[in-house]
Protein backbone atom coordinates (compact mmCIF):
# COMPACT_ATOMS: atom_id res chain seq x y z
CA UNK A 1 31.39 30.92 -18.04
CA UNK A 2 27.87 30.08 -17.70
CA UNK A 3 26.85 27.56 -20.54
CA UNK A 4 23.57 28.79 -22.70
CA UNK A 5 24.17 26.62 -25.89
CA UNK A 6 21.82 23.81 -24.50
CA UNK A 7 18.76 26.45 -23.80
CA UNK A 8 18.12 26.06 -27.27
CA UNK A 9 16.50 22.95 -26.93
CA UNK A 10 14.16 23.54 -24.16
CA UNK A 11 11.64 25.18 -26.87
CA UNK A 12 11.73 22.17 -28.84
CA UNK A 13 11.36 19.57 -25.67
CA UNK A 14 8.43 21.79 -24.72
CA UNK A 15 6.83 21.82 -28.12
CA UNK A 16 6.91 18.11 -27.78
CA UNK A 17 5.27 17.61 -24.16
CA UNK A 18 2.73 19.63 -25.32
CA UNK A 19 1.40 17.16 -28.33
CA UNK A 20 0.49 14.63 -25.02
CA UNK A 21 -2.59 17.28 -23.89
CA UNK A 22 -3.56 18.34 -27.58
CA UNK A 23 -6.78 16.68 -26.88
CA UNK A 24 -7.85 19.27 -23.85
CA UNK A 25 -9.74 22.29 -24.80
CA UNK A 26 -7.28 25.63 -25.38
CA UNK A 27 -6.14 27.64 -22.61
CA UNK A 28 -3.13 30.12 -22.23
CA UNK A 29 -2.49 31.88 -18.73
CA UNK A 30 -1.70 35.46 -19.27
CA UNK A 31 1.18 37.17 -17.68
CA UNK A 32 3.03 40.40 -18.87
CA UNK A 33 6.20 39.84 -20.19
CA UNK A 34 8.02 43.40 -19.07
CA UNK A 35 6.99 42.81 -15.39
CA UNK A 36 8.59 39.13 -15.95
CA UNK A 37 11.27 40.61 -17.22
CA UNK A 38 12.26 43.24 -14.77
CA UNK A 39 12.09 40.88 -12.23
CA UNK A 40 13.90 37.86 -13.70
CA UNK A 41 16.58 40.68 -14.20
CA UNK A 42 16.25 41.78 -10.51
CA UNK A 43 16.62 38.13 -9.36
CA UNK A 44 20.35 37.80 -11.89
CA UNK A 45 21.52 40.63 -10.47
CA UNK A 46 21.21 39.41 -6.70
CA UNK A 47 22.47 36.04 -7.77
CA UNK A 48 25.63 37.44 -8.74
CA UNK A 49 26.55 37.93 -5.15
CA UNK A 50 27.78 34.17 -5.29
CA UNK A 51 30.96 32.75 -5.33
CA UNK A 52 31.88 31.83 -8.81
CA UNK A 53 30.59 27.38 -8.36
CA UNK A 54 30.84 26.72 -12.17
CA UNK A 55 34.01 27.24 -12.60
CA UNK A 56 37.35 25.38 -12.40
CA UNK A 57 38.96 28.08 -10.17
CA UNK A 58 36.38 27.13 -7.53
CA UNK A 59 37.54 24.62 -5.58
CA UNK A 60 36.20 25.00 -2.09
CA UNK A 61 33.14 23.39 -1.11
CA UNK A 62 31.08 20.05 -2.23
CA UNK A 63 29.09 22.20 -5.44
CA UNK A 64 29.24 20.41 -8.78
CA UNK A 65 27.33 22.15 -11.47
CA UNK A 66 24.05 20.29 -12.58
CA UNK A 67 24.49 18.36 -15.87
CA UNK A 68 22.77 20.76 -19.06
CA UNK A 69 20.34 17.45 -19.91
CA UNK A 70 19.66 17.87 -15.62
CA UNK A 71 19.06 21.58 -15.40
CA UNK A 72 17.02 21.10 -19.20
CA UNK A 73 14.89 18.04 -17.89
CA UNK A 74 14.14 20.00 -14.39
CA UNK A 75 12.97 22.86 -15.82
CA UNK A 76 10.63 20.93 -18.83
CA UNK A 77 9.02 18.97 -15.90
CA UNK A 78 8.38 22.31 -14.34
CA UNK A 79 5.58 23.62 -16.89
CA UNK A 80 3.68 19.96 -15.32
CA UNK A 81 5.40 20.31 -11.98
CA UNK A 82 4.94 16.53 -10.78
CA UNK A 83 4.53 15.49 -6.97
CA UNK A 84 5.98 12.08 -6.70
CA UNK A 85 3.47 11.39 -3.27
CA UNK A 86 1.23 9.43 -4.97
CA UNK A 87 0.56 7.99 -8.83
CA UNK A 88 -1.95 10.60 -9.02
CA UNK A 89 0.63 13.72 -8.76
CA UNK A 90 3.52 12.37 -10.93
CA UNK A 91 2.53 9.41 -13.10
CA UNK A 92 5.48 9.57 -15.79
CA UNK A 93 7.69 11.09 -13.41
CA UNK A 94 7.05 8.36 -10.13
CA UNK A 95 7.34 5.19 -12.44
CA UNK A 96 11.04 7.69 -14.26
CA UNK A 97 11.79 7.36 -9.79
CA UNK A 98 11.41 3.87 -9.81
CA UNK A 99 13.66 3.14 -12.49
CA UNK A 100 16.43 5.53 -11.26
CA UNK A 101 16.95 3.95 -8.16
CA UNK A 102 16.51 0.74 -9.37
CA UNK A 103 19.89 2.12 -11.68
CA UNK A 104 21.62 2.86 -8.23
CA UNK A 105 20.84 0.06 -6.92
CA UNK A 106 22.49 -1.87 -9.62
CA UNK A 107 25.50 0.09 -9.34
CA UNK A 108 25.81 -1.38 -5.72
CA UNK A 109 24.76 -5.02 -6.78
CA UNK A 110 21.39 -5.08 -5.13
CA UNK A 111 18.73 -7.01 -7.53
CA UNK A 112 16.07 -6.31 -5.00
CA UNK A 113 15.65 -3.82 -3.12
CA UNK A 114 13.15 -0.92 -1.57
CA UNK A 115 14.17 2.91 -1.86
CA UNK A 116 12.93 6.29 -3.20
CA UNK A 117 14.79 9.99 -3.62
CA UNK A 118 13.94 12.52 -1.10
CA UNK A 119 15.04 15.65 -0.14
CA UNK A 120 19.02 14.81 0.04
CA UNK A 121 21.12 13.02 2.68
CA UNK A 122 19.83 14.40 5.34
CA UNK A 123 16.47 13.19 4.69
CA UNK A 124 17.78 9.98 3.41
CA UNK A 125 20.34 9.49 6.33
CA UNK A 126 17.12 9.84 8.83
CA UNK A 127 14.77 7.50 7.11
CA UNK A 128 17.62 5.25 7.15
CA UNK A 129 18.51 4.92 10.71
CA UNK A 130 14.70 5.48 11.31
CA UNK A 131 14.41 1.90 10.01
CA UNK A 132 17.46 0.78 11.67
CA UNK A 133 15.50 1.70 15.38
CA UNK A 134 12.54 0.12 14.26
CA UNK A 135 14.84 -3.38 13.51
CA UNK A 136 16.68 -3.15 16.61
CA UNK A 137 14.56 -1.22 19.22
CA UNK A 138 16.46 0.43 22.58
CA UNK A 139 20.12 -0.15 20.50
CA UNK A 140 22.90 2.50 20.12
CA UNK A 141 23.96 3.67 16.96
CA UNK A 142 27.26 3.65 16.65
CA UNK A 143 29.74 6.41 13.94
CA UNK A 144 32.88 7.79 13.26
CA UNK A 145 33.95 10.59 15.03
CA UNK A 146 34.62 11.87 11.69
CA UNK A 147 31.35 10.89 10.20
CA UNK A 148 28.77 13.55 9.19
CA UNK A 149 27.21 15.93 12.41
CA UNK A 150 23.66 14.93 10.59
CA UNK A 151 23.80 11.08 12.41
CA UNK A 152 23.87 12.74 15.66
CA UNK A 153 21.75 15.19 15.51
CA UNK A 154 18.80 12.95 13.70
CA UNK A 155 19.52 10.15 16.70
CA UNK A 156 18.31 12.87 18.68
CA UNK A 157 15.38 14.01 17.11
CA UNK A 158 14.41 10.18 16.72
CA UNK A 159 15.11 9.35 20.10
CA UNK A 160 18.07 6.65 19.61
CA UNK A 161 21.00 6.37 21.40
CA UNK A 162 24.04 7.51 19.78
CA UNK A 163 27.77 6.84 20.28
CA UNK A 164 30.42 8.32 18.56
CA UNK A 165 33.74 6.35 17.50
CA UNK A 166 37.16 7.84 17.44
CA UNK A 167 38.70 7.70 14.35
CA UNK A 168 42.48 6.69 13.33
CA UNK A 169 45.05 9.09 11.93
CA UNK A 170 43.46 8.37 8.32
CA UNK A 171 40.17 9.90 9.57
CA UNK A 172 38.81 6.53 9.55
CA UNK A 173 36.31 4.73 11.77
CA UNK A 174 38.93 3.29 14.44
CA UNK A 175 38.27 -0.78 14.10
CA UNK A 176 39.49 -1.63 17.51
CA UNK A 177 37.83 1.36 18.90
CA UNK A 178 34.63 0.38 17.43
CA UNK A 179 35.03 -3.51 18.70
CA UNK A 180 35.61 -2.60 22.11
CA UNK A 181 32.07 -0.66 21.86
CA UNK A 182 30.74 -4.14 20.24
CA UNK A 183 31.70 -6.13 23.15
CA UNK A 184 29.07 -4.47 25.34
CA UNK A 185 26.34 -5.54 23.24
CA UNK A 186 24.03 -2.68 23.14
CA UNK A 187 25.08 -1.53 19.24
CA UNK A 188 22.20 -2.18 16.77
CA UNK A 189 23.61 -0.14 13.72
CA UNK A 190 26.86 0.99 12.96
CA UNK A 191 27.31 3.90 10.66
CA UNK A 192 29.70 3.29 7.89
CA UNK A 193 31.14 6.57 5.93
CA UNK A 194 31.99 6.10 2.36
CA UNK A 195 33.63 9.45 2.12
CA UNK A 196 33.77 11.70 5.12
CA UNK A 197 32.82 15.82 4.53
CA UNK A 198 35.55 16.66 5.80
CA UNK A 199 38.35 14.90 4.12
CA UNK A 200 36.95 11.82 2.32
CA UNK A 201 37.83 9.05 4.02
CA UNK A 202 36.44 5.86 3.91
CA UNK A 203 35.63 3.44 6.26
CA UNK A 204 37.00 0.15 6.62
CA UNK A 205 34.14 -1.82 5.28
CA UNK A 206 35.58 -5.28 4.91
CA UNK A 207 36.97 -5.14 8.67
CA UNK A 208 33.32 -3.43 9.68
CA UNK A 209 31.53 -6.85 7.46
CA UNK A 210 33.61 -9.51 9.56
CA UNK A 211 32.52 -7.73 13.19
CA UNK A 212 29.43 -8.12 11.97
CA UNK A 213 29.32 -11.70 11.67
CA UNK A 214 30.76 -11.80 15.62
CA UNK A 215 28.16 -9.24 17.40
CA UNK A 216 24.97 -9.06 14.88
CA UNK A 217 24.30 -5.32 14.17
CA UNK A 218 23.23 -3.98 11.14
CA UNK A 219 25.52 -1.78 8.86
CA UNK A 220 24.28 1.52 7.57
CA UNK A 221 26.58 3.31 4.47
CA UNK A 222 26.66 6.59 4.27
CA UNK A 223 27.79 7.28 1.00
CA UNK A 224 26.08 11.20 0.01
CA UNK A 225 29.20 11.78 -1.32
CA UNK A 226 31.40 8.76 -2.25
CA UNK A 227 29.03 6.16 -3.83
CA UNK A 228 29.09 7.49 -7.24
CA UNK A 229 33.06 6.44 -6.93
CA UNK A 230 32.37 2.80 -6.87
CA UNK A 231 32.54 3.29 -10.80
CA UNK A 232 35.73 4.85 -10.62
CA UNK A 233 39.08 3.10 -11.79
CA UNK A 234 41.36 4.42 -9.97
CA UNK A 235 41.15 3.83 -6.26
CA UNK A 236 44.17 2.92 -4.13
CA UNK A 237 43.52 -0.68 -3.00
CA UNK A 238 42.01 -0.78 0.23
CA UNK A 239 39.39 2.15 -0.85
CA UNK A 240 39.07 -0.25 -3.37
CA UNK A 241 37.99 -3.34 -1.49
CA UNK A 242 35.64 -0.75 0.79
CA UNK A 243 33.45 -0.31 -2.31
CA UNK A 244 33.41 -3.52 -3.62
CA UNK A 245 31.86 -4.67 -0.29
CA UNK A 246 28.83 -2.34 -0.71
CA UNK A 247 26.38 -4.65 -1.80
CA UNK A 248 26.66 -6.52 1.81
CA UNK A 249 25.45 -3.39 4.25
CA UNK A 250 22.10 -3.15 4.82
CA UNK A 251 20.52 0.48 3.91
CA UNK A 252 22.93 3.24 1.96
CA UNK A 253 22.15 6.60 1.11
CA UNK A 254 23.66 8.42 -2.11
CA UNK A 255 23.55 12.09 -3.16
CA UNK A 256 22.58 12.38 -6.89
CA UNK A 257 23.02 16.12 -6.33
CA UNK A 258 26.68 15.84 -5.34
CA UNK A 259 28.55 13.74 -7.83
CA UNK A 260 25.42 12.33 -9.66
CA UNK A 261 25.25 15.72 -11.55
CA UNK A 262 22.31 16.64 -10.25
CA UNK A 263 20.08 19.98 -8.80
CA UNK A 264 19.68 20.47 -5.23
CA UNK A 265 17.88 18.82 -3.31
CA UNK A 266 18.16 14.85 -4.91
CA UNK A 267 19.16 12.21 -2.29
CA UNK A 268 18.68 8.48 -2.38
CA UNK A 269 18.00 5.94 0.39
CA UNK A 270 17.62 2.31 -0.75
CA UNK A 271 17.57 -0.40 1.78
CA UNK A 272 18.81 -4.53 0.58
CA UNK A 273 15.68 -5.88 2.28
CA UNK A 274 12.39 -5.11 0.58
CA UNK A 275 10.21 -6.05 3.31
CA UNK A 276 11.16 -3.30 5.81
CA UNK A 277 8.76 -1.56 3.70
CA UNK A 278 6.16 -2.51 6.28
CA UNK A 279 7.33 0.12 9.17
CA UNK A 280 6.54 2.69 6.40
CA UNK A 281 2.81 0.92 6.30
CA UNK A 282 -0.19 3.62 6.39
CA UNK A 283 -3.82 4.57 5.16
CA UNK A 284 -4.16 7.45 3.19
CA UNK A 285 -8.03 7.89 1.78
CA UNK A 286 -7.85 10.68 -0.36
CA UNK A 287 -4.31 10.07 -2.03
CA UNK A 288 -4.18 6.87 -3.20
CA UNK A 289 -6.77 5.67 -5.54
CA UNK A 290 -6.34 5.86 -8.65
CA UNK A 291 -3.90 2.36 -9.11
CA UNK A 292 -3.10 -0.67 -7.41
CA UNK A 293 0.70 0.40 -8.22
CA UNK A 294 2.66 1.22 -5.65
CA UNK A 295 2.94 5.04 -4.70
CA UNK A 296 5.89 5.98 -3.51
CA UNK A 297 4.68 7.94 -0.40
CA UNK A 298 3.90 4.16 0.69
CA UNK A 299 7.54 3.89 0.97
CA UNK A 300 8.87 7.15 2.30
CA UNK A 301 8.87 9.56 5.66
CA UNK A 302 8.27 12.79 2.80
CA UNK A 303 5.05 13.39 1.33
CA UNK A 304 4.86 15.92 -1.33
CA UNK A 305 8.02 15.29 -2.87
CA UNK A 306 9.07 17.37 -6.47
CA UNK A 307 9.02 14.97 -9.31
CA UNK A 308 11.22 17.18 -11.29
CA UNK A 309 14.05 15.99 -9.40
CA UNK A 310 13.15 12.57 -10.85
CA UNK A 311 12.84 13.30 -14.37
CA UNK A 312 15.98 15.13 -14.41
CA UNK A 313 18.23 12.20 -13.09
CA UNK A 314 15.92 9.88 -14.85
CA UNK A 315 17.51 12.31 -18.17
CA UNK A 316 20.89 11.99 -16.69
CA UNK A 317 21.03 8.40 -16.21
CA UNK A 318 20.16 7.89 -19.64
CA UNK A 319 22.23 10.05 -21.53
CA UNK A 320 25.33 8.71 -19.36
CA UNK A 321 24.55 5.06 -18.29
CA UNK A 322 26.60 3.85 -15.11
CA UNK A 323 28.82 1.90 -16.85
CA UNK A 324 32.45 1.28 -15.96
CA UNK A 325 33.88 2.19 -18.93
CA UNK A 326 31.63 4.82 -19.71
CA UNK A 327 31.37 8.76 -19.71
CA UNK A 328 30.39 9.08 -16.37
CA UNK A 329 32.79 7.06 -14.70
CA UNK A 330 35.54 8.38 -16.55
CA UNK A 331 34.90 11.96 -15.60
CA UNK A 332 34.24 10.59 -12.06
CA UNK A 333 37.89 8.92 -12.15
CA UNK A 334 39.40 11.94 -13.17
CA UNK A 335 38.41 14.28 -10.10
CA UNK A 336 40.53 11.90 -8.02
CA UNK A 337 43.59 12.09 -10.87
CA UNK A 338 43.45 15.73 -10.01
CA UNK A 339 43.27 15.25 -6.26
CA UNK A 340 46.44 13.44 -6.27
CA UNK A 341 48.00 15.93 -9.13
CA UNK A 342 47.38 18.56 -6.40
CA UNK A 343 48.39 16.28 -3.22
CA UNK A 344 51.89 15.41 -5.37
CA UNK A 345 52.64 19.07 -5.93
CA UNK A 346 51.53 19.97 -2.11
CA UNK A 347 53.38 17.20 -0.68
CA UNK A 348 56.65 17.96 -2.51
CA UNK A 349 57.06 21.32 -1.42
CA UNK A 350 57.98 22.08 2.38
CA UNK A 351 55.93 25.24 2.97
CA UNK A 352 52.83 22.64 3.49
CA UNK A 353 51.99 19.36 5.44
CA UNK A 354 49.57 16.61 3.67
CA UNK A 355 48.40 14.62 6.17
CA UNK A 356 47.60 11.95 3.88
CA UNK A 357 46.84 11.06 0.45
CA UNK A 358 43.52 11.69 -0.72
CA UNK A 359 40.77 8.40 -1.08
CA UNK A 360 38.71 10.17 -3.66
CA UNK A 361 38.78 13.92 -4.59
CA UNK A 362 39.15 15.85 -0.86
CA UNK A 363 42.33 16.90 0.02
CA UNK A 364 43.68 18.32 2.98
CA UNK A 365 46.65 20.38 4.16
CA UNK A 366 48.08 23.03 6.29
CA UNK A 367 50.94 25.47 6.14
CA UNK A 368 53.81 24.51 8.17
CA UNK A 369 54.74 25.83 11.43
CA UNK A 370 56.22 26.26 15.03
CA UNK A 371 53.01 25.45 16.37
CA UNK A 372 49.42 24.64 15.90
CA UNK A 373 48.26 27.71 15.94
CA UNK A 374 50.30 29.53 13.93
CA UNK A 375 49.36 27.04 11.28
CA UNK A 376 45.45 27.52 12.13
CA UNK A 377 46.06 31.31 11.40
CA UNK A 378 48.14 31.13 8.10
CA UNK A 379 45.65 28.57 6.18
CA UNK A 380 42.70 31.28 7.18
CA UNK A 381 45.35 34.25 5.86
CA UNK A 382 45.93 31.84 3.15
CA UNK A 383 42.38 31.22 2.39
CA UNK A 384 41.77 34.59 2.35
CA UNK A 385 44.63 36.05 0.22
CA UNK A 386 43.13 32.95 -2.25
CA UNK A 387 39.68 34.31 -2.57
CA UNK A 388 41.23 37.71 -3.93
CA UNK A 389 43.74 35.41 -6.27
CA UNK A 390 40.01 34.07 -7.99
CA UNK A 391 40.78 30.56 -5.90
CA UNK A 392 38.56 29.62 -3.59
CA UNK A 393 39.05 27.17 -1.11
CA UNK A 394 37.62 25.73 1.78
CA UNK A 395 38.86 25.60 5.65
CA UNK A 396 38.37 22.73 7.76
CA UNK A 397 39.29 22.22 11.39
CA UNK A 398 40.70 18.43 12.18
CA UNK A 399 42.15 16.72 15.06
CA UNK A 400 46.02 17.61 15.69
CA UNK A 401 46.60 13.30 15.56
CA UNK A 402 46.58 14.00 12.15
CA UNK A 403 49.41 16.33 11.53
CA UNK A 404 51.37 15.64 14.13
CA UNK A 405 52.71 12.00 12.82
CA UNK A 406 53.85 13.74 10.34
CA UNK A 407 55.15 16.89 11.82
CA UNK A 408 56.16 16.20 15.00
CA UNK A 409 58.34 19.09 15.74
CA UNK A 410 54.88 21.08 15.46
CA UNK A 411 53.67 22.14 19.07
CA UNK A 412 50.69 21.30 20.07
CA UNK A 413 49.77 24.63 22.06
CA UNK A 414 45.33 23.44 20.49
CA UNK A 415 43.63 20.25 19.88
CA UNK A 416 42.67 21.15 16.13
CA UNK A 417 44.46 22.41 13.14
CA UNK A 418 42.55 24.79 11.07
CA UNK A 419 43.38 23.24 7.30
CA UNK A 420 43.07 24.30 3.74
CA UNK A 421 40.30 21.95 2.22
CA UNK A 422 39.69 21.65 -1.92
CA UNK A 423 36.60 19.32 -3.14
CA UNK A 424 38.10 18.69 -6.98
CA UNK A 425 34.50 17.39 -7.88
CA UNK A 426 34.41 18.77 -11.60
CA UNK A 427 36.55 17.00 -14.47
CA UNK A 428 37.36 20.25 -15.80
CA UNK A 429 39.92 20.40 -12.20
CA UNK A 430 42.27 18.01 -13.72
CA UNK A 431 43.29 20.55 -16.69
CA UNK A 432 43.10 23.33 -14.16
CA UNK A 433 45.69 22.01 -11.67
CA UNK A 434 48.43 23.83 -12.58
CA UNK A 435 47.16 26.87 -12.77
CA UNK A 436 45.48 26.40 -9.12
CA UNK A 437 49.33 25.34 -7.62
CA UNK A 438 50.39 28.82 -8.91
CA UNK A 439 47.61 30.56 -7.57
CA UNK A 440 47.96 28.88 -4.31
CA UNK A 441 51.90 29.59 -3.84
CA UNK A 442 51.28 32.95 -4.45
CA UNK A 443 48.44 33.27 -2.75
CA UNK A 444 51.15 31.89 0.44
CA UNK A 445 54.12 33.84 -0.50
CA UNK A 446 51.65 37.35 0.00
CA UNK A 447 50.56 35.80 3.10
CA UNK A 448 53.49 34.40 4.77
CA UNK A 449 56.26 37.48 6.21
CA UNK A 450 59.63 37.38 4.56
């Protein structure tokens, strides 16, 4: 299950990164190889109290195994260990960060730009609206209802105000929702999802672009988990026309770490205007001297920041170019072929309701029942019975709105349904899918009474 093949070549990649230092006098550290050992074997053992990630059978949370040339690249920039903070810590690996993100940035259409990795979307997410606060001081920021809990919570640690927006029965920002908010004047940024945690939704970005040009607030995309799909070739229309309008917002965040193949952590914030670059402004005496370049801790909220994470989407990048036609987007397009493989066997048998069909690769659905509640408790007993079928799932709790359009006979004795939730984030899930509707319908039928 676990690939080893590529290990191989670590030896030889190390071999090579050692000719660059053959000029600095001999030294070996020492360490004995049996206490390694015993603990390296301590540390397997413990890890295999995990649920099974790699595999195809695991379809529950937003884990997508690192690409080998990733995990390889990581680990050779390890025996350097680079700290992207400054030119003087990471060299190779800072100017290897510049040219990634100036890759992302091309995937969104941005020639010019300003943006670094950090730490993930959280990270990224707060230097982003960080910046938006700075552009329009005292203004509310404004996001779906359905939009990650991180824009909240880093309002508050920033100080901004925050509004929430509800969101329609597609677990969308709700546009007229969001206009009637407009109308009072006091929005500075509005939060636009491209691909919600919970279900993957995506936000109505051409409708979100033409409020804009009425009430003047910037537009922040949060797109951790969707961005990577603007190379996909396969979205229904409107998710379609969402993407293609990326290259209008102002800041956007992307997690290389969730479809981008990459370790944890690897985020990207990039923002369209270069010169906001100034709120980042600050002296630093004794970290950046050794070149007029620009170090990247000039440009970021994170100092010490691992330049591994760098080199290995920096190797990534360039053994699978962001191309439309290419490798990557092909094997990005086919996670969403399996979603819908998955929502049209779902959705065609009675035993479940679909709320709707999925964007990208999330889909959603519950077993159906009398009442909310009773559905709540058989996708947990599903879920459950799953795990010890060697599927594992996810749960999600969502508003009742959504179900009940659908399902109207369902009483609505609680607000929220508790759902079944699968993230079909590897390519291998396409292959897999009828194997997982088995699994699942028996997983059901020794849940469900006779």
């Amino acid at each position: 299950m676990l690939e080893k093949e590529s290990f191989k070549l670590l030896l030889e990649a190390l071999e090579q990164l050692e000719i660059g230092f053959q000029r600095m006098p001999e030294f070996n550290s020492v360490y004995e190889l049996d206490n390694l050992r015993t603990v390296l074997l301590e540390v397997a053992t413990r890890m295999q109290d995990n649920f099974p990630y790699p595999h195809p059978l695991y379809v529950g949370q937003m884990l997508k195994p690192p690409h080998p040339i990733a995990r390889l690249a990581y680990m050779l920039s390890l025996w350097i260990n680079p700290n992207n903070h400054a030119l003087d810590g990471g060299r190779a690996s800072t100017f290897m960060e510049k040219e990634t993100v100036q890759e992302i940035a091309k995937m969104f259409g941005w020639k010019t730009h300003l943006g670094h990795l950090c730490g993930g979307g959280t990270i990224a997410n707060l230097e982003a609206l960080w910046v938006a606060g700075k552009v329009k001081p005292g203004l509310k920021i404004v996001a779906s209802e359905q939009s990650h809990y991180t824009h909240e919570r880093i309002c508050g640690v920033l100080g901004l105000p925050f509004t929430s927006v509800k969101s329609d029965c597609q677990g969308r920002i709700d546009v007229n929702a969001l206009e009637n908010l407009l109308k009072a004047g006091d929005v500075g940024t509005v939060v636009v999802t491209m691909g919600t945690t919970a279900t993957g939704s995506v936000d109505p970005l051409p409708a979100i672009l033409e409020l804009r040009s009425q009430y003047n607030f910037r537009i922040h995309a949060d797109a951790a988990y969707g961005g990577y799909f603007t190379l996909a070739n396969n979205l229904a229309e409107t998710t379609r026309a969402a993407f293609d309008c990326l290259s209008a917002v102002d800041s956007l965040v992307i997690d290389p770490h969730k479809h981008g193949l990459q370790p944890y952590g690897c985020g990207c914030v990039i923002f369209s205007d270069p010169t906001v670059g100034a709120f980042y402004q600050h002296e630093c005496p004794f970290t950046y001297f050794t070149s007029s370049e620009l170090h990247l801790g000039e440009i970021s909220l994170e100092c010490s920041r691992p330049g591994a994470s760098a080199v290995a989407l920096w190797a990534t990048q360039r053994l699978l170019p962001y191309t439309l036609e290419g490798q990557f987007a092909t094997e990005l397009s086919k996670s969403r072929t399996a979603a819908l493989a998955l929502w049209q066997k779902i959705q065609a048998d009675g035993r479940f309701i679909v709320p709707f069909i999925p964007e990208l690769d999330i889909l959603v659905w519950t077993p159906r029942a009398k009442s909310a509640s009773i559905a709540s408790q058989l996708a947990k007993d599903i879920f459950t019975q799953a795990a010890k079928n060697n599927l594992h799932l996810a749960i999600a709790h969502l508003p009742i709105e959504f179900f009940i359009n659908i399902y109207p006979e369902m009483q609505r004795d609680q607000d929220q349904i508790t759902c079944l939730r699968s993230c079909l984030m590897k390519p291998e899930h396409l292959d897999w899918i009828d194997e997982i509707w088995q699994l699942l319908e028996n997983s059901y039928l020794q849940t469900t009474p006779n």
